[in-house]
Protein backbone atom coordinates (compact mmCIF):
# COMPACT_ATOMS: atom_id res chain seq x y z
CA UNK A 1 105.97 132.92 78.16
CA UNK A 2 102.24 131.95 79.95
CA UNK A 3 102.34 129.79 82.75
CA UNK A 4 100.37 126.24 81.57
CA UNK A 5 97.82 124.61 83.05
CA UNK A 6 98.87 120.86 83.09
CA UNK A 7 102.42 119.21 83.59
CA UNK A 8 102.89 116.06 82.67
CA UNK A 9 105.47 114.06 84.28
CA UNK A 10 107.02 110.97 82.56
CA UNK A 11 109.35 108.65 84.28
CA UNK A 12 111.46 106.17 82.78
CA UNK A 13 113.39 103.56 83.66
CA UNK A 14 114.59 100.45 81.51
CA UNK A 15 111.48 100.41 79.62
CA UNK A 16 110.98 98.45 76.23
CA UNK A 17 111.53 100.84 73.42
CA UNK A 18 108.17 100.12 71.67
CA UNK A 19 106.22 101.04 75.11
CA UNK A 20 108.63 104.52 75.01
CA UNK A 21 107.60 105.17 71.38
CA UNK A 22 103.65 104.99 72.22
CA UNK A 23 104.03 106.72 75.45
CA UNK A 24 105.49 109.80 73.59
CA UNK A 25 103.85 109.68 70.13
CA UNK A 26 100.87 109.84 72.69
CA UNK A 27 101.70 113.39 74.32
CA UNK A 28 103.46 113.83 70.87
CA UNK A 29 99.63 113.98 69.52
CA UNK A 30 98.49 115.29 72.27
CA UNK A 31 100.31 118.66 71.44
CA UNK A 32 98.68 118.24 68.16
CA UNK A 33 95.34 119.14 70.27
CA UNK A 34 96.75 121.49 73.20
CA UNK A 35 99.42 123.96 73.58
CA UNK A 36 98.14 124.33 77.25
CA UNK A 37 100.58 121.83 79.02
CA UNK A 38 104.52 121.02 79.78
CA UNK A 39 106.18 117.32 79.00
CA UNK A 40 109.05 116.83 81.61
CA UNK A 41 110.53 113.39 80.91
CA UNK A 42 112.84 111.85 83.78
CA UNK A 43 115.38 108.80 82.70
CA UNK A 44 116.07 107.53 86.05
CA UNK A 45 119.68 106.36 85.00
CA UNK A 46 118.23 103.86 82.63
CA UNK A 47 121.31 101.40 82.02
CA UNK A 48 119.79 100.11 78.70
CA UNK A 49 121.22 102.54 76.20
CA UNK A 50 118.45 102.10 73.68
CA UNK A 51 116.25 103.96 76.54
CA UNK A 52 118.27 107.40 75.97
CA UNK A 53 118.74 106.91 72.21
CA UNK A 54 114.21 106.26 71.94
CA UNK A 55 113.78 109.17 74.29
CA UNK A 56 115.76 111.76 72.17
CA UNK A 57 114.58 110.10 68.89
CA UNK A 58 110.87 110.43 70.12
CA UNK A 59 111.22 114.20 71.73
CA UNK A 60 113.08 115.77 68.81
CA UNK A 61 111.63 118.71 67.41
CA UNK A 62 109.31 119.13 70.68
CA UNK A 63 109.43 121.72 73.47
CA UNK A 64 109.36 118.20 75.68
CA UNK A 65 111.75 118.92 78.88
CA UNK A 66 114.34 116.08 79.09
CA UNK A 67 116.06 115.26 82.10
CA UNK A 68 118.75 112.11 82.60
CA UNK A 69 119.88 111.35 86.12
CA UNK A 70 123.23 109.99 86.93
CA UNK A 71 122.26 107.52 89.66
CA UNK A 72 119.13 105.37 89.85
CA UNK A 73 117.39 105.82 93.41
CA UNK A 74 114.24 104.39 92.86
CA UNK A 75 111.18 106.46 91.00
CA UNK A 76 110.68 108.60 94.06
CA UNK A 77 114.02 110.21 92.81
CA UNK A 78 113.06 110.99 89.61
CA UNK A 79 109.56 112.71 91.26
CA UNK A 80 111.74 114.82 92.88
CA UNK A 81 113.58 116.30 90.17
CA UNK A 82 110.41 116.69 88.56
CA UNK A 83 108.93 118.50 91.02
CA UNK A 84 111.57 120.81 91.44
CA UNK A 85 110.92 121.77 87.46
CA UNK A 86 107.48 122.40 87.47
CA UNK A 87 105.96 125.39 87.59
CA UNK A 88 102.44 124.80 85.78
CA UNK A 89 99.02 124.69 87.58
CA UNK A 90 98.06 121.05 87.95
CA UNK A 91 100.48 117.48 87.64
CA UNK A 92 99.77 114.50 86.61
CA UNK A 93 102.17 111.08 86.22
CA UNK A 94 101.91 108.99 83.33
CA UNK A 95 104.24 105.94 83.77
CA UNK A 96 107.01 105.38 80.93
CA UNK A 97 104.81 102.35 79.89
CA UNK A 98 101.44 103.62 79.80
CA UNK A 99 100.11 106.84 77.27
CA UNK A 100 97.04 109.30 77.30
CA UNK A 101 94.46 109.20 74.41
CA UNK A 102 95.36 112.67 73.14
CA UNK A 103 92.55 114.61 71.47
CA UNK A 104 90.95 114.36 75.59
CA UNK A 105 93.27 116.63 76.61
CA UNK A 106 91.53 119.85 75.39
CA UNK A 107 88.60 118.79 77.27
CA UNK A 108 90.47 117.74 80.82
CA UNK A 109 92.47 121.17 80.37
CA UNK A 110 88.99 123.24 79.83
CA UNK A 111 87.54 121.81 82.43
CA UNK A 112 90.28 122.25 84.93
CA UNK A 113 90.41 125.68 84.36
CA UNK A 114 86.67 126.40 84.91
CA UNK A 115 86.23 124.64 87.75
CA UNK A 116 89.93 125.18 89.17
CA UNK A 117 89.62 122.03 91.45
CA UNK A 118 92.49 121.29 94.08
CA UNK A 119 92.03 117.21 93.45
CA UNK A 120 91.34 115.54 90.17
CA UNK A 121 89.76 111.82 90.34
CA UNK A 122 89.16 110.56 86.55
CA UNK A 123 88.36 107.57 85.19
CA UNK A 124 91.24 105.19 83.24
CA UNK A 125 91.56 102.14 81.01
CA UNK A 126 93.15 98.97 81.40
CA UNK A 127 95.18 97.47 78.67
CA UNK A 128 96.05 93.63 79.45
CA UNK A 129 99.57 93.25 78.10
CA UNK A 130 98.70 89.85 77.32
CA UNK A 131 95.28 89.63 75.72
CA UNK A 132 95.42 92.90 74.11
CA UNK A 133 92.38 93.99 75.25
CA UNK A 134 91.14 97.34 77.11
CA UNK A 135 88.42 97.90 79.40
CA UNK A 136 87.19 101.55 81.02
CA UNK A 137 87.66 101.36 84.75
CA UNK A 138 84.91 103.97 86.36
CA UNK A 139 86.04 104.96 89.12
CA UNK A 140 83.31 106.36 90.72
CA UNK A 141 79.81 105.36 88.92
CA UNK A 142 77.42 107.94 87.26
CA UNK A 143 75.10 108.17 84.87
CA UNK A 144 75.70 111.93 84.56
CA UNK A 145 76.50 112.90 80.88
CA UNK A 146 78.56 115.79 81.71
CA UNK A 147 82.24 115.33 81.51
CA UNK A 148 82.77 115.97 85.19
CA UNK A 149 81.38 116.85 88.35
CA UNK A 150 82.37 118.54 91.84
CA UNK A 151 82.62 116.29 94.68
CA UNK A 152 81.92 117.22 98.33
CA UNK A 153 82.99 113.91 99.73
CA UNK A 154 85.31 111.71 98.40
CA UNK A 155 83.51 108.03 98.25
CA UNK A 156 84.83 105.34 100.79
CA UNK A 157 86.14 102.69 97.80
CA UNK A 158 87.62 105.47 95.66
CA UNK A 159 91.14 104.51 95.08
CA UNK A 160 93.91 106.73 94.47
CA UNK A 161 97.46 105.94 92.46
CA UNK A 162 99.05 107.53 89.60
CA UNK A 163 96.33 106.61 86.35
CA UNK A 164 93.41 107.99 88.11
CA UNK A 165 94.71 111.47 89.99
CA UNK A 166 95.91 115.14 89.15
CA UNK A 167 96.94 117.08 91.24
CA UNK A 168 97.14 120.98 92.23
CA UNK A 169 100.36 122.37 92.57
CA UNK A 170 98.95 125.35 94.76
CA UNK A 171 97.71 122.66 97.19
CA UNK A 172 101.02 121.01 97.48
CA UNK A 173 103.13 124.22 97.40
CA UNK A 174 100.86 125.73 99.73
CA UNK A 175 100.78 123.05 102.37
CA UNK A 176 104.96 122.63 102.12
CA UNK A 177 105.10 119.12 100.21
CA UNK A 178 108.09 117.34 100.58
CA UNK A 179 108.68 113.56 99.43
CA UNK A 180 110.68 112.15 102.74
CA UNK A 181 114.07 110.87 101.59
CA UNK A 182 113.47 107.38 103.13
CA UNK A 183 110.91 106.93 100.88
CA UNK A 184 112.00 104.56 97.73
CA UNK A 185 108.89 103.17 96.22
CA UNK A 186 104.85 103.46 96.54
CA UNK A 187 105.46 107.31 96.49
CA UNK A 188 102.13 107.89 94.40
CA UNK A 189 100.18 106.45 97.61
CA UNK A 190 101.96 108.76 99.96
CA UNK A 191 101.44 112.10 97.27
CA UNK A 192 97.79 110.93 97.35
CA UNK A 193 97.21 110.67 100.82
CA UNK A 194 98.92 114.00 101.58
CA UNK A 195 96.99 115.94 98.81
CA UNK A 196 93.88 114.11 100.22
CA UNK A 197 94.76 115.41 103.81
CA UNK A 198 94.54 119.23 102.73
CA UNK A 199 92.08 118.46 99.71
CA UNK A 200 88.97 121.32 99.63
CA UNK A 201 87.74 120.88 96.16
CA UNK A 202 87.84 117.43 94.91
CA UNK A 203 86.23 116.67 91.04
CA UNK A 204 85.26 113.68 89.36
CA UNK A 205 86.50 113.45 85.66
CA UNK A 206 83.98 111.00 84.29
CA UNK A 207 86.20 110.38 80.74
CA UNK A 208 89.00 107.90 80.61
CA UNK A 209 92.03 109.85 79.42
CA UNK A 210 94.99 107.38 81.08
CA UNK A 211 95.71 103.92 79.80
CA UNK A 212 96.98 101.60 82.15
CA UNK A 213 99.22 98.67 81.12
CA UNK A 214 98.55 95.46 83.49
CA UNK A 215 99.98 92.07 82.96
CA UNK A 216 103.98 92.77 82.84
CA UNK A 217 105.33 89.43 84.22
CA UNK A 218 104.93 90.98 87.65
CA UNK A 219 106.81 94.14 86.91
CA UNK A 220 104.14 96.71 88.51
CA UNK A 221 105.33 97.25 92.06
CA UNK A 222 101.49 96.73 93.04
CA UNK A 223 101.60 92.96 92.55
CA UNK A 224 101.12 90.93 95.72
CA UNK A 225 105.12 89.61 94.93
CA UNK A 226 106.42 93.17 94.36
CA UNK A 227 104.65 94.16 97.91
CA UNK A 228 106.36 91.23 99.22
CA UNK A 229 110.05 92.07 98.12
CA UNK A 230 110.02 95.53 99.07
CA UNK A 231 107.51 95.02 102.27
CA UNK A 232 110.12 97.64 104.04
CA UNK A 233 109.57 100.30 101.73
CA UNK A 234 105.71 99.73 101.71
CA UNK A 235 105.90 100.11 105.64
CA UNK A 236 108.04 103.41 105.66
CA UNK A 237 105.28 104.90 102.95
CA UNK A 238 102.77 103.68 105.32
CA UNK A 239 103.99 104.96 108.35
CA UNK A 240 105.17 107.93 106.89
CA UNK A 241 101.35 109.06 106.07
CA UNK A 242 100.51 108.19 109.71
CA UNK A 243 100.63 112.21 111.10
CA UNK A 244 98.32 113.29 108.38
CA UNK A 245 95.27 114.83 108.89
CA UNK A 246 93.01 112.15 108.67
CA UNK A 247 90.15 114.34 110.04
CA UNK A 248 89.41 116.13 106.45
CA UNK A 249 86.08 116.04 105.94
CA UNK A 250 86.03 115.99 102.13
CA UNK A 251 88.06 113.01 102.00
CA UNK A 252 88.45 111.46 106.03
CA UNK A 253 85.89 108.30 104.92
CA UNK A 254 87.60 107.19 102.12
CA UNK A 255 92.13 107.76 103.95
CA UNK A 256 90.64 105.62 106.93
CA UNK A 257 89.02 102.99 104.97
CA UNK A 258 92.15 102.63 102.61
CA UNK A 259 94.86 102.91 105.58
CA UNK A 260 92.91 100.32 106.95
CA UNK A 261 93.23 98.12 103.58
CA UNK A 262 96.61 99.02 103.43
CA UNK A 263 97.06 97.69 106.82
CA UNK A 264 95.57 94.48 106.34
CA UNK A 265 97.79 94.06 103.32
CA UNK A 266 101.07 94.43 104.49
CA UNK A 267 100.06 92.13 107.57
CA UNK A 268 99.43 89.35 105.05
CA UNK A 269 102.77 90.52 103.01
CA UNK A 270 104.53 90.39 106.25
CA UNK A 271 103.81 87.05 106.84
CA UNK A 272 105.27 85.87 103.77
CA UNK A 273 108.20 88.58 103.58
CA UNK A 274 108.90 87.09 107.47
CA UNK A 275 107.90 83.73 107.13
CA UNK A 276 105.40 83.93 109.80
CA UNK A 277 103.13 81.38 111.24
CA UNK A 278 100.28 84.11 112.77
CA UNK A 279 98.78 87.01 111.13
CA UNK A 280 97.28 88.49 114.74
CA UNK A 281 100.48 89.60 116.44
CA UNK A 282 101.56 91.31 112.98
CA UNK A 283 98.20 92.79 112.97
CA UNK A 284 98.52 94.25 116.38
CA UNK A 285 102.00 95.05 116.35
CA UNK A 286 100.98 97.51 112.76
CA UNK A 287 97.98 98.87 115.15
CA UNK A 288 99.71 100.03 117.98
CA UNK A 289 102.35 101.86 115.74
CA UNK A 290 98.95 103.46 114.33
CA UNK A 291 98.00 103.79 117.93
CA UNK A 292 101.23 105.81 118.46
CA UNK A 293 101.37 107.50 115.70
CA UNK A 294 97.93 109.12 115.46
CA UNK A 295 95.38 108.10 118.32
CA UNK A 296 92.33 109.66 116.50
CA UNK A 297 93.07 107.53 113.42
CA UNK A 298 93.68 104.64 115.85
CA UNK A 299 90.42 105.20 117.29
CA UNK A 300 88.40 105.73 114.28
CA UNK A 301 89.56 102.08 112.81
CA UNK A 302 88.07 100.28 116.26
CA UNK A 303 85.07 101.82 116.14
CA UNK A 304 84.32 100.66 112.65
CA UNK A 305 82.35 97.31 112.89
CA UNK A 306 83.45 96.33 109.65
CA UNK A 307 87.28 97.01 110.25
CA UNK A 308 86.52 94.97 113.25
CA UNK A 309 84.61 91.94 111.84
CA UNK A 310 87.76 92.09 109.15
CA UNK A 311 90.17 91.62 112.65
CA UNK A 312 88.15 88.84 113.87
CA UNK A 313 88.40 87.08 111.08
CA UNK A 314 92.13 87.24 111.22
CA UNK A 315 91.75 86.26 114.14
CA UNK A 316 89.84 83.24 113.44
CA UNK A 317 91.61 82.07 110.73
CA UNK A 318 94.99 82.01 113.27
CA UNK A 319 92.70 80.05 115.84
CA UNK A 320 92.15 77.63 112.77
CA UNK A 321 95.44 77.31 111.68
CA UNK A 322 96.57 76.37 115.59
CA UNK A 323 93.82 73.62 115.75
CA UNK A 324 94.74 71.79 112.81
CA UNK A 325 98.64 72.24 113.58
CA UNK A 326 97.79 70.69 117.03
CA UNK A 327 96.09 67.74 115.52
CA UNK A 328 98.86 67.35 113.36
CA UNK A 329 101.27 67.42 116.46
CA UNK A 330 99.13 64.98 118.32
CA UNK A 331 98.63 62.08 115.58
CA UNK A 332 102.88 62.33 114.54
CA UNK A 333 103.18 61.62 118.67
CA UNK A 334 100.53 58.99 118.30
């Protein structure tokens, strides 16, 4: 038996049985094209017993790896009994909702073993659940024709989350991953940033071979009111990233401009998880746990004038909201 070049990881929880049957008849496909990869499926204790009853339906007569946990503890869990499976050279996630467009694979594999990157960026497609309509999303422009190209930095806006990365298993191996147990949720950030930390040899794959589903009735744990329910877990993600080596020079532009972001997110989450009145004393509360946590991040982000300009407008806006709450207060005692 060879060792493969690609594992792909599917995890499943409570998902529709139509999305299930696409997601599968996908890699199923797929296959048709490729020999070169592994299909580890993970149903995360999926209380819906159609879930089981598509999965095994859908997998029969494949060499697709099926694995059904007893006890739901958030998708985190199920990346960890992935991870303990996988022995093949590169992973990538590909939600129990979304699916690959198959015949791409041969390329993506080809290319990954010539070039024998450490950190995959592609592009992906977005498929509106609710207009039915798709749309490329490049992630970095180019008008190079090949199907990929070696990066030496990683761009500042480049984002990173499970549709647009692959990752090395040598580079996480190598530098001891470990998902923290007290992580439940937003673990694709946190494998991101800590592949990013260690990241050498980052490529661009310019073809979309992911398609996202968007527009679930506020299912995806990125919506503004899934950041707001689980606001703790974001922060323990965050915080756990904090000791990483945000001094990489391949990729140290783009983890300080996106902790930053991420910052300034769950400051405005935390005012609604908290019902605050005033964003500045969340904001400076999150920066001096940066400040504690890792000074030369700390002191990168107030040197930037833009990160700054972004703070004074926080700022600002609280200075607003006190001058027309004290003209308020001053007509009522009128």
């Amino acid at each position: 038996m060879y060792m493969k070049t690609l594992a792909i990881f599917v995890p499943i929880y409570n998902i529709k049985s139509e999305y299930i049957e696409k997601c599968i008849s996908s890699l199923r496909t797929a296959r048709g094209y490729s020999t070169d990869f592994s299909v580890y499926i993970v149903d995360n204790a999926s209380t819906n017993p159609e879930v089981n009853t598509t999965i095994l339906k859908q997998i029969e007569n494949t060499d697709f790896t099926h694995i059904r946990l007893r006890k739901n503890k958030g998708k985190p869990s199920a990346v960890r009994a992935a991870y303990k499976k996988i022995t093949e050279d590169y992973i990538v996630t590909l939600d129990g909702d979304d699916w690959i467009t198959g015949h791409k694979i041969v390329d993506l594999i080809s290319d990954l073993k010539i070039e024998k990157p450490d950190y995959v960026v592609t592009s992906y497609t977005y498929f509106n659940n609710k207009t039915g309509k798709s749309k490329k999303r490049n992630i970095i422009p180019s008008k190079r024709r090949k199907d990929y190209y070696m990066l030496r930095k990683l761009p500042k806006y480049t984002w990173h989350f499970d549709p647009n990365t692959i990752i090395s298993t040598k580079l996480l191996k190598e530098n001891n991953f470990k998902l923290p147990e007290n992580i439940t949720a937003y673990e694709d950030v946190y494998i991101a940033f800590f592949s990013l930390s260690n990241v050498k040899k980052p490529m661009y794959w310019t073809s979309s071979f992911y398609n996202y589903r968007i527009n679930q009735n506020g299912t995806n744990l990125s919506a503004p009111s899934q950041i707001t329910k689980r606001l703790k877990s974001f922060e323990e993600m965050y915080f756990e990233m904090m000791p990483f080596n945000f001094s990489n020079k391949v990729a140290k532009r783009n983890m300080t401009w996106h902790v930053f972001l991420s910052l300034f997110a769950i400051t405005f989450f935390s005012l609604e998880a908290n019902k605050k009145w005033f964003l500045t004393p969340v904001l400076f509360k999150y920066l001096n746990r940066v400040r504690k946590d890792n000074k030369k991040l700390y002191r990168r982000i107030m040197r930037s004038w833009l990160q700054l300009l972004m703070m004074l407008g926080i700022f600002l806006m609280d200075i607003l909201l006190i001058s027309k709450l004290s003209s308020k207060i001053v007509s009522f005692t009128k």
